[in-house]
N, C-alpha and C. Protein backbone atom coordinates (compact mmCIF):
# COMPACT_ATOMS: atom_id res chain seq x y z
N UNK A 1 79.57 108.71 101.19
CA UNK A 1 80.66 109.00 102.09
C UNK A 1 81.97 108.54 101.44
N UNK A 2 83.19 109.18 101.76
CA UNK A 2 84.09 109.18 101.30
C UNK A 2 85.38 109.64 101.75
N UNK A 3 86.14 109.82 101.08
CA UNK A 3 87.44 110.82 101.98
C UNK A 3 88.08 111.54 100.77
N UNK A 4 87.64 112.83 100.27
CA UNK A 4 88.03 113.17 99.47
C UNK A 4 88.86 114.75 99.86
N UNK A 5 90.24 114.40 99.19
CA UNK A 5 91.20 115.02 99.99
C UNK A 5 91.84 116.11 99.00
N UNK A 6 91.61 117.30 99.06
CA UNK A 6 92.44 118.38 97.70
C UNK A 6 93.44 119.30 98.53
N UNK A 7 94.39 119.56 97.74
CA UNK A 7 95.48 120.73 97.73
C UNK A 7 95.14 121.59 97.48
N UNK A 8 95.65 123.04 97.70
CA UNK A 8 95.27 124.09 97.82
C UNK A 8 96.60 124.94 97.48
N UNK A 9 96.37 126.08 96.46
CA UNK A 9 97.77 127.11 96.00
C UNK A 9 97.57 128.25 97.28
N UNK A 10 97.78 129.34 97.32
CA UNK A 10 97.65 130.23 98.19
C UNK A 10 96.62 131.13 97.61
N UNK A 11 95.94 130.84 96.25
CA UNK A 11 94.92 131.87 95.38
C UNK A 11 93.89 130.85 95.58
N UNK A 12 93.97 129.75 96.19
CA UNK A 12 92.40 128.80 96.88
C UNK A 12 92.58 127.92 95.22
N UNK A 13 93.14 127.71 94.72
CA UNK A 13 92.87 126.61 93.01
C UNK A 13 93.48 125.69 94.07
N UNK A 14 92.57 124.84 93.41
CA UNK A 14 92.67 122.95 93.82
C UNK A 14 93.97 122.91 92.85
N UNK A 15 95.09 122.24 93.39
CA UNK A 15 96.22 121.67 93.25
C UNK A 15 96.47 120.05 92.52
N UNK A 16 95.80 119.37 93.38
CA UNK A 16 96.02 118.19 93.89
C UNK A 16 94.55 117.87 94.36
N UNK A 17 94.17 116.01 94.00
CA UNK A 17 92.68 115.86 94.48
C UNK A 17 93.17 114.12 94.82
N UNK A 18 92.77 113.76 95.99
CA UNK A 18 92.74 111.96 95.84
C UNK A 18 91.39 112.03 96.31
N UNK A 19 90.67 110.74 96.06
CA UNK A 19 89.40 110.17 96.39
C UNK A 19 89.41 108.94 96.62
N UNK A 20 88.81 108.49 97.59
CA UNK A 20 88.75 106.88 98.21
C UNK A 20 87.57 107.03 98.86
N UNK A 21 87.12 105.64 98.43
CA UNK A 21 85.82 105.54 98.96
C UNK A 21 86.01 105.31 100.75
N UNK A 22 84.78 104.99 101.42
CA UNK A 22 84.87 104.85 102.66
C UNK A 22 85.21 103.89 103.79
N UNK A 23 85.24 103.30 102.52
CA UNK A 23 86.00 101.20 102.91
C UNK A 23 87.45 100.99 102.48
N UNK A 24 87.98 102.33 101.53
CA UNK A 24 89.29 101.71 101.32
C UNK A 24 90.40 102.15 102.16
N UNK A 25 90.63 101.26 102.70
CA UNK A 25 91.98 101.49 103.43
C UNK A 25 93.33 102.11 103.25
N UNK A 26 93.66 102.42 102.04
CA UNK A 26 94.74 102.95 100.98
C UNK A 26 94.14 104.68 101.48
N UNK A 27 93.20 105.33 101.99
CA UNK A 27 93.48 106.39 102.42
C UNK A 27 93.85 106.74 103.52
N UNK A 28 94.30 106.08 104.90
CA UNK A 28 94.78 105.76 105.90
C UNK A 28 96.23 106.05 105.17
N UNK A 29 96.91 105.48 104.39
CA UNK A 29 98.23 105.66 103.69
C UNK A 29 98.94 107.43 103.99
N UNK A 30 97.78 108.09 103.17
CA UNK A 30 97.98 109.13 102.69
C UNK A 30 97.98 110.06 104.03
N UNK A 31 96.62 109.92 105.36
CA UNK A 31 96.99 110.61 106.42
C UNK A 31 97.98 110.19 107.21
N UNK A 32 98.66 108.54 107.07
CA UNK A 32 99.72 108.83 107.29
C UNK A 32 100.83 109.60 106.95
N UNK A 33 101.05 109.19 105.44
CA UNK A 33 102.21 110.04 105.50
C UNK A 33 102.44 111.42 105.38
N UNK A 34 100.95 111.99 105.43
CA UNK A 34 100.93 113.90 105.84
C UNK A 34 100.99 113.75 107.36
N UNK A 35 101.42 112.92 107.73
CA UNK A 35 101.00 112.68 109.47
C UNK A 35 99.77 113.22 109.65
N UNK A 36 98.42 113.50 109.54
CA UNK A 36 97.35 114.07 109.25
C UNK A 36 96.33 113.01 109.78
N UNK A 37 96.55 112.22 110.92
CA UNK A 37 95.40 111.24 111.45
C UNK A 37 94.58 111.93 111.79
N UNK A 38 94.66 113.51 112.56
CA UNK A 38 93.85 113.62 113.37
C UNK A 38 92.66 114.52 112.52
N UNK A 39 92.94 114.43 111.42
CA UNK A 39 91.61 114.43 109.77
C UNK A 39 90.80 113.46 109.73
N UNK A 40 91.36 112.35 109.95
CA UNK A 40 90.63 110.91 109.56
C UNK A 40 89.58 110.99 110.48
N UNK A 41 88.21 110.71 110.24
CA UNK A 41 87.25 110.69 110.69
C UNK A 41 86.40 108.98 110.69
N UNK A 42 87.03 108.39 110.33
CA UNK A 42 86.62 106.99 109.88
C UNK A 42 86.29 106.72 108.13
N UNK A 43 84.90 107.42 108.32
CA UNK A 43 83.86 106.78 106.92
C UNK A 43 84.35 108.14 106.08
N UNK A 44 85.57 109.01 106.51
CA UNK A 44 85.44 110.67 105.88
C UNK A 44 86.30 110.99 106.03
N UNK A 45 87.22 112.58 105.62
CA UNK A 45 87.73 113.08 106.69
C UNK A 45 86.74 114.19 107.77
N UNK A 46 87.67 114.71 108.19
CA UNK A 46 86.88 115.39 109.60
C UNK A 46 86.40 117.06 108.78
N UNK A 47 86.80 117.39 107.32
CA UNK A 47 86.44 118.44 107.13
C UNK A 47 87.29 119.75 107.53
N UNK A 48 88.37 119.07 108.40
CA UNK A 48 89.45 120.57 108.59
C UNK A 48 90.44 120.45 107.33
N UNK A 49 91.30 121.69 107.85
CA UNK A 49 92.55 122.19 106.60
C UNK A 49 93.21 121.71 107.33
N UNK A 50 94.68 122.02 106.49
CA UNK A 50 96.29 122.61 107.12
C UNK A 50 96.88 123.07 106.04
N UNK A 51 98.07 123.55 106.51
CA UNK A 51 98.72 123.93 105.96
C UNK A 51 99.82 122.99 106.28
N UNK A 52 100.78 123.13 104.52
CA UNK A 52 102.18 122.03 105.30
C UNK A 52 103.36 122.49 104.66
N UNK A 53 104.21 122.58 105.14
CA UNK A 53 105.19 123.21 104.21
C UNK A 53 106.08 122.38 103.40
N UNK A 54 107.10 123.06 103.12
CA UNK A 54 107.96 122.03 101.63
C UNK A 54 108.43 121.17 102.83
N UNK A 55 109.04 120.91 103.93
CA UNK A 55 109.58 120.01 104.79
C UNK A 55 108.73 118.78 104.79
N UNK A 56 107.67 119.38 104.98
CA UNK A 56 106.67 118.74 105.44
C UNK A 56 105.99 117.65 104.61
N UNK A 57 106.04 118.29 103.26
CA UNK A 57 105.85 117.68 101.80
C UNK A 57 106.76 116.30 101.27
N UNK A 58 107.94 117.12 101.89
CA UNK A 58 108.65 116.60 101.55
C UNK A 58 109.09 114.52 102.23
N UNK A 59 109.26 115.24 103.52
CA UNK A 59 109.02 113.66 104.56
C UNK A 59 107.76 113.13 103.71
N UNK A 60 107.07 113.81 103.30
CA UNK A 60 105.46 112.53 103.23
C UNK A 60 105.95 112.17 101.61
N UNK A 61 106.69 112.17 100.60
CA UNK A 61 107.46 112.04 99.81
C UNK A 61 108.25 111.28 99.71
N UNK A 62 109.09 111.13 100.87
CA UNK A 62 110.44 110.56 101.39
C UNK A 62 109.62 108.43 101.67
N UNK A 63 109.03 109.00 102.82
CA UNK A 63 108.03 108.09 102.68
C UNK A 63 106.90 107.44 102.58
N UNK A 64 106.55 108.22 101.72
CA UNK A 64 105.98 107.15 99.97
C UNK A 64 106.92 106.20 99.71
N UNK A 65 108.31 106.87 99.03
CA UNK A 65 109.01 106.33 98.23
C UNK A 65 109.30 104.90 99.31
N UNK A 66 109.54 105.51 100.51
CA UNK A 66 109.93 103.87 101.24
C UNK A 66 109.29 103.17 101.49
N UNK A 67 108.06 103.46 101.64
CA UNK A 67 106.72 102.49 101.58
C UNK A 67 106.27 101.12 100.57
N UNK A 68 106.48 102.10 99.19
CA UNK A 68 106.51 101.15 98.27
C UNK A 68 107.84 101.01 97.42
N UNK A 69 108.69 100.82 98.22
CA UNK A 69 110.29 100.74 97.67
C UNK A 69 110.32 99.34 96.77
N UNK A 70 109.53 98.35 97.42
CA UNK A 70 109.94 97.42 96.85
C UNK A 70 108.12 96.63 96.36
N UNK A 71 107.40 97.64 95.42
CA UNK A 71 106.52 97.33 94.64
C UNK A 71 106.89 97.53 93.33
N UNK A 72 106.76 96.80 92.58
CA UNK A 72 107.25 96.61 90.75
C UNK A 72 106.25 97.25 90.12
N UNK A 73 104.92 96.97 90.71
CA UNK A 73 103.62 97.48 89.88
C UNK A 73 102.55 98.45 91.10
N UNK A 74 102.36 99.85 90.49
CA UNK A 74 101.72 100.52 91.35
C UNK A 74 100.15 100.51 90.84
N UNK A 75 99.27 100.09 92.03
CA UNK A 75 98.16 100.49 91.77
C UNK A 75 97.20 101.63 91.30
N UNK A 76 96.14 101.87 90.89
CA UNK A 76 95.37 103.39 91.03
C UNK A 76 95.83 103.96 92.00
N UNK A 77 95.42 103.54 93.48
CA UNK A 77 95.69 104.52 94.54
C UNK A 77 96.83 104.70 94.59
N UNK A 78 97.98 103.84 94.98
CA UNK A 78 99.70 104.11 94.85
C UNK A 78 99.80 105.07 93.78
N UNK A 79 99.41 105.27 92.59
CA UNK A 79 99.29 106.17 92.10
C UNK A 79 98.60 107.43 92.19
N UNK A 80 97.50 107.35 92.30
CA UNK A 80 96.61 109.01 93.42
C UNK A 80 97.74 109.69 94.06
N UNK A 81 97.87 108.57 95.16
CA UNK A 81 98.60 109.41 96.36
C UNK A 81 100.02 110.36 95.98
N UNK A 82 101.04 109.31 94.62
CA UNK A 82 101.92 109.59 94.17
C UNK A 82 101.86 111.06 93.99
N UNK A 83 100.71 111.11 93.05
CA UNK A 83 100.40 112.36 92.69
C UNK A 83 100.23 113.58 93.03
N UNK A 84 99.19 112.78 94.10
CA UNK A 84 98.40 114.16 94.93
C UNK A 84 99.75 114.66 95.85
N UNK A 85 101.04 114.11 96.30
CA UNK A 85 101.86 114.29 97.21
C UNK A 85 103.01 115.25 95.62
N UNK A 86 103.50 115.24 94.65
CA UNK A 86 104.30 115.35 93.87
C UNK A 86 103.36 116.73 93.48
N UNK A 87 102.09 116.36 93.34
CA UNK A 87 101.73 117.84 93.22
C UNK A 87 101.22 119.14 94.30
N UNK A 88 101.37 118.76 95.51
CA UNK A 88 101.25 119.34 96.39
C UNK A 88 102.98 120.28 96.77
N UNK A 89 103.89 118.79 96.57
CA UNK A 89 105.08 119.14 96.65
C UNK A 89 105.80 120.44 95.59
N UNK A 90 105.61 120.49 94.12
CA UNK A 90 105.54 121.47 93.30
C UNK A 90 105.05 122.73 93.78
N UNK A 91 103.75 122.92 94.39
CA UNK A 91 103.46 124.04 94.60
C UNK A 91 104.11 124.69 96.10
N UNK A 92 104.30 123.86 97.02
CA UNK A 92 104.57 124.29 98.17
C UNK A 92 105.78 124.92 97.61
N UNK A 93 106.58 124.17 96.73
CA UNK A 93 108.28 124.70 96.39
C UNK A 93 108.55 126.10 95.88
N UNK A 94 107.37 126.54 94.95
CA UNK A 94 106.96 127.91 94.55
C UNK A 94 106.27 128.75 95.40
N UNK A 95 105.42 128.53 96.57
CA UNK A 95 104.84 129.37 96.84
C UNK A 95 105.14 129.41 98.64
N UNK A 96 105.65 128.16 98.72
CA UNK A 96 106.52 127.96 100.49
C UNK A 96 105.86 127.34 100.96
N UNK A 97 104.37 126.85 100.94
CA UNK A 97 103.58 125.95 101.52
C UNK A 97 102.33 125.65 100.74
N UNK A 98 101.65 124.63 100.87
CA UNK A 98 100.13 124.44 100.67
C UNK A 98 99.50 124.06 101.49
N UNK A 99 97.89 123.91 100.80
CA UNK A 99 96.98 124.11 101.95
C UNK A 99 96.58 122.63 101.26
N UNK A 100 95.70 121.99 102.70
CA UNK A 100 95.18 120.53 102.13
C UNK A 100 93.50 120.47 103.21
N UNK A 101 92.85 120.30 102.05
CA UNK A 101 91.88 119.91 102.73
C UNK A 101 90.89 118.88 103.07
N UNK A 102 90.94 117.96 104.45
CA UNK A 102 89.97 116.60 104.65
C UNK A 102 88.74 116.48 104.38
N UNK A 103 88.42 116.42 103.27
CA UNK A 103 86.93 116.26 103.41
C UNK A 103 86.19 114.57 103.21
């Protein structure tokens, strides 16, 4: 069990991938800042999509950055999430939205 979470282009290619196991708390982070609780399933996510657009990308971007405004050294996950949000954000900007899926 796990919470393994991918992006989606509009041609279905995985974008973007984070993985956290089922104890780490650092993926709670990430449905926060997609506002996306109602994915979180506890030990998982719940297995649905969405769609989110560049706005949307963007706030969960916005804060990241304020989240860890004042960390010097980013972890693996602070880094995942960085990612998986910067590359979700790229594609939504080209194509107007992406797709994300809780699994």
């Amino acid at each position: 069990m796990g919470h393994d979470i991918s992006g989606y282009n509009k041609a279905g290619e995985e974008i973007a991938y984070a993985r956290f196991s089922m104890g780490n708390h650092n993926a709670t982070i990430l449905y926060n800042l997609l506002d996306a609780n109602n994915y979180y399933a506890g030990v998982s996510g719940s297995g649905g999509s969405s769609t989110f657009s560049i706005q949307q990308i963007e706030k969960a971007l916005n804060g990241y950055k304020q989240f860890y405004k004042n960390s010097d050294f980013l972890n693996m996950d602070q880094k995942q999430i960085s990612e998986f949000i910067q590359n979700c954000l790229a594609t939504a900007r080209i194509e107007g939205s992406v797709g994300v899926y809780f699994g």
